[in-house]
N, C-alpha and C. Protein backbone atom coordinates (compact mmCIF):
# COMPACT_ATOMS: atom_id res chain seq x y z
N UNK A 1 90.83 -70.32 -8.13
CA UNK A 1 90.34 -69.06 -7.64
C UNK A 1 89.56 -69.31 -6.35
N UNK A 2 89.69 -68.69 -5.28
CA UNK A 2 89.10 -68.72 -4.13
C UNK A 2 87.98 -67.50 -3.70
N UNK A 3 86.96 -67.86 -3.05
CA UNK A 3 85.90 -67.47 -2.76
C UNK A 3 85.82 -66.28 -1.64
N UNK A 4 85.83 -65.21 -1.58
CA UNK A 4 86.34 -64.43 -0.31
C UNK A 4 85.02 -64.10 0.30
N UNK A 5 84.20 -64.65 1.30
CA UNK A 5 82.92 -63.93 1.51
C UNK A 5 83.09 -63.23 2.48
N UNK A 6 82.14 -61.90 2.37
CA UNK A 6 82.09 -61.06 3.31
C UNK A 6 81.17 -61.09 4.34
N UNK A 7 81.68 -60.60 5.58
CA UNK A 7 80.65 -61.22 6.77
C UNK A 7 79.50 -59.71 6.59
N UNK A 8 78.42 -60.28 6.79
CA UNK A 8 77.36 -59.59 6.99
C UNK A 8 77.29 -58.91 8.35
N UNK A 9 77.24 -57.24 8.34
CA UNK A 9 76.73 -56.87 9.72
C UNK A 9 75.69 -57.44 10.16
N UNK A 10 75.87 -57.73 11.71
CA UNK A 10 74.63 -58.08 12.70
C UNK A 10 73.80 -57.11 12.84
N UNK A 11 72.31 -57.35 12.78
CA UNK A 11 71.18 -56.80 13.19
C UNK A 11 70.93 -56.69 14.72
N UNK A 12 71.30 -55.73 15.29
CA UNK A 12 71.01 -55.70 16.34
C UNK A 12 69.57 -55.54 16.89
N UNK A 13 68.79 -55.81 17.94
CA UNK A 13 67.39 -55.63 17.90
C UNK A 13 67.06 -53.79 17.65
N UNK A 14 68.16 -53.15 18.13
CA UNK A 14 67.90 -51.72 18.23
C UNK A 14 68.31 -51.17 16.73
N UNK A 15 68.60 -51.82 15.88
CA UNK A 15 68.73 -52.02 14.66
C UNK A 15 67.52 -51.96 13.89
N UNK A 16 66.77 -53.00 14.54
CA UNK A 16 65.58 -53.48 13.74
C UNK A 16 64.23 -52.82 13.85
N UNK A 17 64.01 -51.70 15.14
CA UNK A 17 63.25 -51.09 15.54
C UNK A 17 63.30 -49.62 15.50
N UNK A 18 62.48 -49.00 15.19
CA UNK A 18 62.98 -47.44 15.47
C UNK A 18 62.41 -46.66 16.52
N UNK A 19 63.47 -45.89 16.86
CA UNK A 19 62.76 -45.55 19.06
C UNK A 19 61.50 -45.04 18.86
N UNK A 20 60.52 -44.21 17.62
CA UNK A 20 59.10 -44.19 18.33
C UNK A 20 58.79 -45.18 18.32
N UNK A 21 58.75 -46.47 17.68
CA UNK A 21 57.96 -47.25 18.05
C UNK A 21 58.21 -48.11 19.18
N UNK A 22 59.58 -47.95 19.66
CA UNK A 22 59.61 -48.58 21.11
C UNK A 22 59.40 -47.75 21.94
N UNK A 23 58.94 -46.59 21.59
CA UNK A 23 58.33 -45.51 22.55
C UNK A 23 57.13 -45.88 22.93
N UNK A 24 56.36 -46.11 21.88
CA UNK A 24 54.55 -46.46 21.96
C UNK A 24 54.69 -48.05 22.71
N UNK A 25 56.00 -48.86 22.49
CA UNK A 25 55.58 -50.12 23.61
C UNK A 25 55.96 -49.30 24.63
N UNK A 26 57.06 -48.87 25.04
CA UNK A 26 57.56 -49.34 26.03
C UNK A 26 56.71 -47.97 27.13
N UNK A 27 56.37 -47.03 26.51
CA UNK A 27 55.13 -46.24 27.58
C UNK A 27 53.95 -46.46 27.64
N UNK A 28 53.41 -47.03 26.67
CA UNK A 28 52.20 -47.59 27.38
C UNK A 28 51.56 -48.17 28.10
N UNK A 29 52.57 -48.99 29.04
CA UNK A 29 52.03 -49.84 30.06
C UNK A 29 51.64 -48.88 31.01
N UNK A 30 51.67 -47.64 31.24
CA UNK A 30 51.82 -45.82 32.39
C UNK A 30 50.16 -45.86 31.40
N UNK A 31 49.23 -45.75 32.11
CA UNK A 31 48.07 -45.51 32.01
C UNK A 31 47.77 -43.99 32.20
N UNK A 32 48.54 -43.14 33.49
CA UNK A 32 48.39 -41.73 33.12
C UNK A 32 48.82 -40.93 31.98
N UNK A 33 49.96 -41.81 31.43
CA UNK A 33 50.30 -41.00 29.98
C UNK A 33 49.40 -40.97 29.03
N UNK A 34 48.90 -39.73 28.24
CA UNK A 34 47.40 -39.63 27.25
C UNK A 34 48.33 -39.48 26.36
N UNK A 35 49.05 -39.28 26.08
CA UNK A 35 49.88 -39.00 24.36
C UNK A 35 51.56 -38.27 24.95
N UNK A 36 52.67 -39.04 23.94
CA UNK A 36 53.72 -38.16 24.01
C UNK A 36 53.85 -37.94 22.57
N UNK A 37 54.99 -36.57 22.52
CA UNK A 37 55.15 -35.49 21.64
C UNK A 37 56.36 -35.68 21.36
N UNK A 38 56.89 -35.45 19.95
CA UNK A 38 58.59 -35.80 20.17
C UNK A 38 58.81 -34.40 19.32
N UNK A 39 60.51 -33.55 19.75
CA UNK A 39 60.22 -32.40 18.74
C UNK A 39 62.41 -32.80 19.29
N UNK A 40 62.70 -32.02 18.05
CA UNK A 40 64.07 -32.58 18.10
C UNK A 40 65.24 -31.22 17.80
N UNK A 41 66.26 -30.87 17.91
CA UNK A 41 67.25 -29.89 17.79
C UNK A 41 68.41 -30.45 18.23
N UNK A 42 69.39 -29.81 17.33
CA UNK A 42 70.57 -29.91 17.17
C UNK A 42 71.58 -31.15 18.53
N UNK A 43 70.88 -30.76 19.85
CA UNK A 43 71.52 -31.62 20.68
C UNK A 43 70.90 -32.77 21.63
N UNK A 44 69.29 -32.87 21.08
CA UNK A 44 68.30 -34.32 21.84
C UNK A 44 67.03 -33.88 20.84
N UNK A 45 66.74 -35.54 21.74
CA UNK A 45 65.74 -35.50 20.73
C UNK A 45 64.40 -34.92 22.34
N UNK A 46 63.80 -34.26 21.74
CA UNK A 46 62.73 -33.51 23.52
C UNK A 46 61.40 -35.03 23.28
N UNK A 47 61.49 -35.39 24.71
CA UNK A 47 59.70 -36.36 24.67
C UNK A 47 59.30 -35.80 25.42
N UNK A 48 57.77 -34.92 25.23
CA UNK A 48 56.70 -34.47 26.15
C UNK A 48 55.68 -35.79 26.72
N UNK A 49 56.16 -36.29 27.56
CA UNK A 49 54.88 -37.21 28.46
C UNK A 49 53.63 -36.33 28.51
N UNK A 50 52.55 -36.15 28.20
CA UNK A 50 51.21 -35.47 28.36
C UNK A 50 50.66 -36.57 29.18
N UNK A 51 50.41 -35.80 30.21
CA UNK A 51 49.34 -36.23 31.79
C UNK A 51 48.19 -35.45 31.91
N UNK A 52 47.13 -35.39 32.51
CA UNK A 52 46.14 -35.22 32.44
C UNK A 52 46.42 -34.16 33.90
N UNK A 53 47.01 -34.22 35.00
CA UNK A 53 47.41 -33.58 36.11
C UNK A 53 48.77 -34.17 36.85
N UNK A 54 49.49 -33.15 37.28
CA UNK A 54 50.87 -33.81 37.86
C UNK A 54 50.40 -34.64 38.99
N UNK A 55 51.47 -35.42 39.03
CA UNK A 55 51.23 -36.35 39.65
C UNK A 55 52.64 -37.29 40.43
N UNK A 56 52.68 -37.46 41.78
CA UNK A 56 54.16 -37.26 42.21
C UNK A 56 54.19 -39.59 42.07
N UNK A 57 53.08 -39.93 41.87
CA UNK A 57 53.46 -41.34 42.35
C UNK A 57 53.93 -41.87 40.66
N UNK A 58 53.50 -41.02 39.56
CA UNK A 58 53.95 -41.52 37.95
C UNK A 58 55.52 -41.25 38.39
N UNK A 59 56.41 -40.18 38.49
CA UNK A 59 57.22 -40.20 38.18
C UNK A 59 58.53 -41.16 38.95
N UNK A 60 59.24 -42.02 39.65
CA UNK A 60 58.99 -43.51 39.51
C UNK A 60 59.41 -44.21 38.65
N UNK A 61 57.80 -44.71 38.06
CA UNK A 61 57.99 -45.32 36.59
C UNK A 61 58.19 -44.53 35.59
N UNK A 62 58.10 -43.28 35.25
CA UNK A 62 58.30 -42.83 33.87
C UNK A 62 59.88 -42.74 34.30
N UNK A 63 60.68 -42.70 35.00
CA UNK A 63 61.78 -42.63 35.38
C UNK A 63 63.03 -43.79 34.75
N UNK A 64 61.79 -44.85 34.69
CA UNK A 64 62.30 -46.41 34.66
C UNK A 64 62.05 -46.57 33.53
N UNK A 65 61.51 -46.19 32.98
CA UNK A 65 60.84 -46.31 31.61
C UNK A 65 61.83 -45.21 30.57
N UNK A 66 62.23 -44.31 31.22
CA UNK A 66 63.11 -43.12 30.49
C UNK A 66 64.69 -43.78 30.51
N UNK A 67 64.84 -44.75 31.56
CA UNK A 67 66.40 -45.26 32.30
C UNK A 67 66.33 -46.27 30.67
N UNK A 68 65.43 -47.20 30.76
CA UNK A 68 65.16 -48.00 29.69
C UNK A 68 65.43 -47.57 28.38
N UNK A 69 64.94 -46.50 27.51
CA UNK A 69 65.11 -45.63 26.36
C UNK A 69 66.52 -45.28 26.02
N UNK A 70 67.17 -44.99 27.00
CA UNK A 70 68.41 -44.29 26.59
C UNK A 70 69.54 -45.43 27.07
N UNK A 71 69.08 -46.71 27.70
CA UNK A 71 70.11 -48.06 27.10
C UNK A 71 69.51 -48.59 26.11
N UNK A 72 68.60 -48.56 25.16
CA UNK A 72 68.48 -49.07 24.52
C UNK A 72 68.86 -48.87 22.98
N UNK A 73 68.89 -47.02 22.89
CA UNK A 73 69.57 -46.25 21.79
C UNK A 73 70.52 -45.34 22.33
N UNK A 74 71.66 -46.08 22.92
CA UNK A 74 72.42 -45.11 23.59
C UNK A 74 73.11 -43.98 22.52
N UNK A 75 73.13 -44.21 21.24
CA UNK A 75 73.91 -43.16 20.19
C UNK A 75 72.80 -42.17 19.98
N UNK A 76 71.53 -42.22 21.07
CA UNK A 76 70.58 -41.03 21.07
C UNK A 76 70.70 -40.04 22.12
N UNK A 77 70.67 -38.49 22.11
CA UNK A 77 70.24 -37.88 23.25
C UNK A 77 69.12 -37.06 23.57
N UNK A 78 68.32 -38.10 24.46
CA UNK A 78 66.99 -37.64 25.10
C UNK A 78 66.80 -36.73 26.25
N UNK A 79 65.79 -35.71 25.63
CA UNK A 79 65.47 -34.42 27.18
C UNK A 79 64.01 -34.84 27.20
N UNK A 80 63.92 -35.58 28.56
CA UNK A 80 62.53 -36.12 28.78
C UNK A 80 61.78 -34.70 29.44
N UNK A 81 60.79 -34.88 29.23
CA UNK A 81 59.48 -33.26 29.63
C UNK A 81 57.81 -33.68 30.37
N UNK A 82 57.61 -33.91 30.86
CA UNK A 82 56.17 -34.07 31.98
C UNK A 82 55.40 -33.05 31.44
N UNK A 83 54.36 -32.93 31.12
CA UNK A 83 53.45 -31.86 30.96
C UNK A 83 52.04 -32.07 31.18
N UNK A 84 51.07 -31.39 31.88
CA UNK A 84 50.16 -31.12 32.09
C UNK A 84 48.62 -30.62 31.47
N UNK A 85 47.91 -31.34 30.48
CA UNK A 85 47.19 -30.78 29.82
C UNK A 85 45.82 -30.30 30.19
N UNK A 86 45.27 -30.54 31.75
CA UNK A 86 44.63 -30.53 32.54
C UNK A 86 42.68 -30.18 31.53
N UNK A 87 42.88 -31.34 31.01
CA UNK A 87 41.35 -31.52 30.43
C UNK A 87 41.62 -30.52 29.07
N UNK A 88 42.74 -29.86 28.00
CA UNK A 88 42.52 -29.30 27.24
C UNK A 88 43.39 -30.98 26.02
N UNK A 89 42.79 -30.15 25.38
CA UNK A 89 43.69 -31.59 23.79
C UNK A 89 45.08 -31.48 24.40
N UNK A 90 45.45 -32.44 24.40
CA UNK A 90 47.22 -32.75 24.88
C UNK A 90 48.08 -32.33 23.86
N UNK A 91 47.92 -31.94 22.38
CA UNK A 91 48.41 -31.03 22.28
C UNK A 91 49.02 -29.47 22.59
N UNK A 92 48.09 -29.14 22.90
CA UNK A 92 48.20 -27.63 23.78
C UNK A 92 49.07 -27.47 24.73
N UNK A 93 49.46 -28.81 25.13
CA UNK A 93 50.01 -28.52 26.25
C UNK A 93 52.00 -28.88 26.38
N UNK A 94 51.78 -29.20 25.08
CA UNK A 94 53.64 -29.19 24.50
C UNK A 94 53.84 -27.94 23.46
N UNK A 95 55.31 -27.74 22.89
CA UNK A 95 55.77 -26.40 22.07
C UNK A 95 55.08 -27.19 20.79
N UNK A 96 54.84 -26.03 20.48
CA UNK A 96 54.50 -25.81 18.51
C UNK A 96 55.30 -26.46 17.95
N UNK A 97 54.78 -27.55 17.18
CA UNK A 97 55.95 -28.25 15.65
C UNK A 97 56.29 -29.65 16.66
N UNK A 98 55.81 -29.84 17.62
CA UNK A 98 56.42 -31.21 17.99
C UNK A 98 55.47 -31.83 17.52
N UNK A 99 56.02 -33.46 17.50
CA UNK A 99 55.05 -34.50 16.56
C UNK A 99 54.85 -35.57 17.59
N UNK A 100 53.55 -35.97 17.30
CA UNK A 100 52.55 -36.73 17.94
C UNK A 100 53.56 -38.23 17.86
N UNK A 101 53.99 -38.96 19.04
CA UNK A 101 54.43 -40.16 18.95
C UNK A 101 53.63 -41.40 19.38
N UNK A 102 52.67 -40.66 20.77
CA UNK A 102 51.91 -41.90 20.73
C UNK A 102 50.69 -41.54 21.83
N UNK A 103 49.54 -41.71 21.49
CA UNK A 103 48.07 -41.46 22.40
C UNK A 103 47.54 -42.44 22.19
N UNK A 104 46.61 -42.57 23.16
CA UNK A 104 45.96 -43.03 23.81
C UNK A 104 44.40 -43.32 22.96
């Protein structure tokens, strides 16, 4: 009788991680970001960047940082969002029912 083994799927690193938490690495190095928001429907998943005031020299890097996200879970679709909370809780300043992914 012979032994038939089955090959084990590979773990890919994007396997092993789940995108908020490579959300909270991979934006935190952006010091103007105070918290993002994640809220999701039928065709992306929405990330609210919360900034404290717009700001034309962040976007750039959140650009590079967004290019990054979507090679990394490409079977995801992301609608990235900038928002402005200008000194109120950074909540306030994304839609109702989205969830807190990562502050500051």
């Amino acid at each position: 009788m012979s032994v038939v083994k089955k090959n084990k799927p590979k773990l890919t690193s994007t396997a092993l991680r789940s995108w908020p938490a490579y959300v909270c690495r991979l934006f935190a190095s952006i010091s103007e970001i105070d918290a993002i928001f994640a809220s999701a429907d039928n065709s992306a998943i929405h990330l609210y960047s919360v900034v404290r005031e717009f700001d034309e020299s962040l976007y750039g890097r959140l650009l590079k940082k967004e290019g990054r996200l979507e090679k990394e879970f490409p079977e995801l679709s992301f609608d990235f969002h900038v928002r402005a909370h200008q000194g109120r809780k950074p909540y306030l300043a994304v839609p109702f029912g989205a969830e807190l992914v990562f502050a500051r």
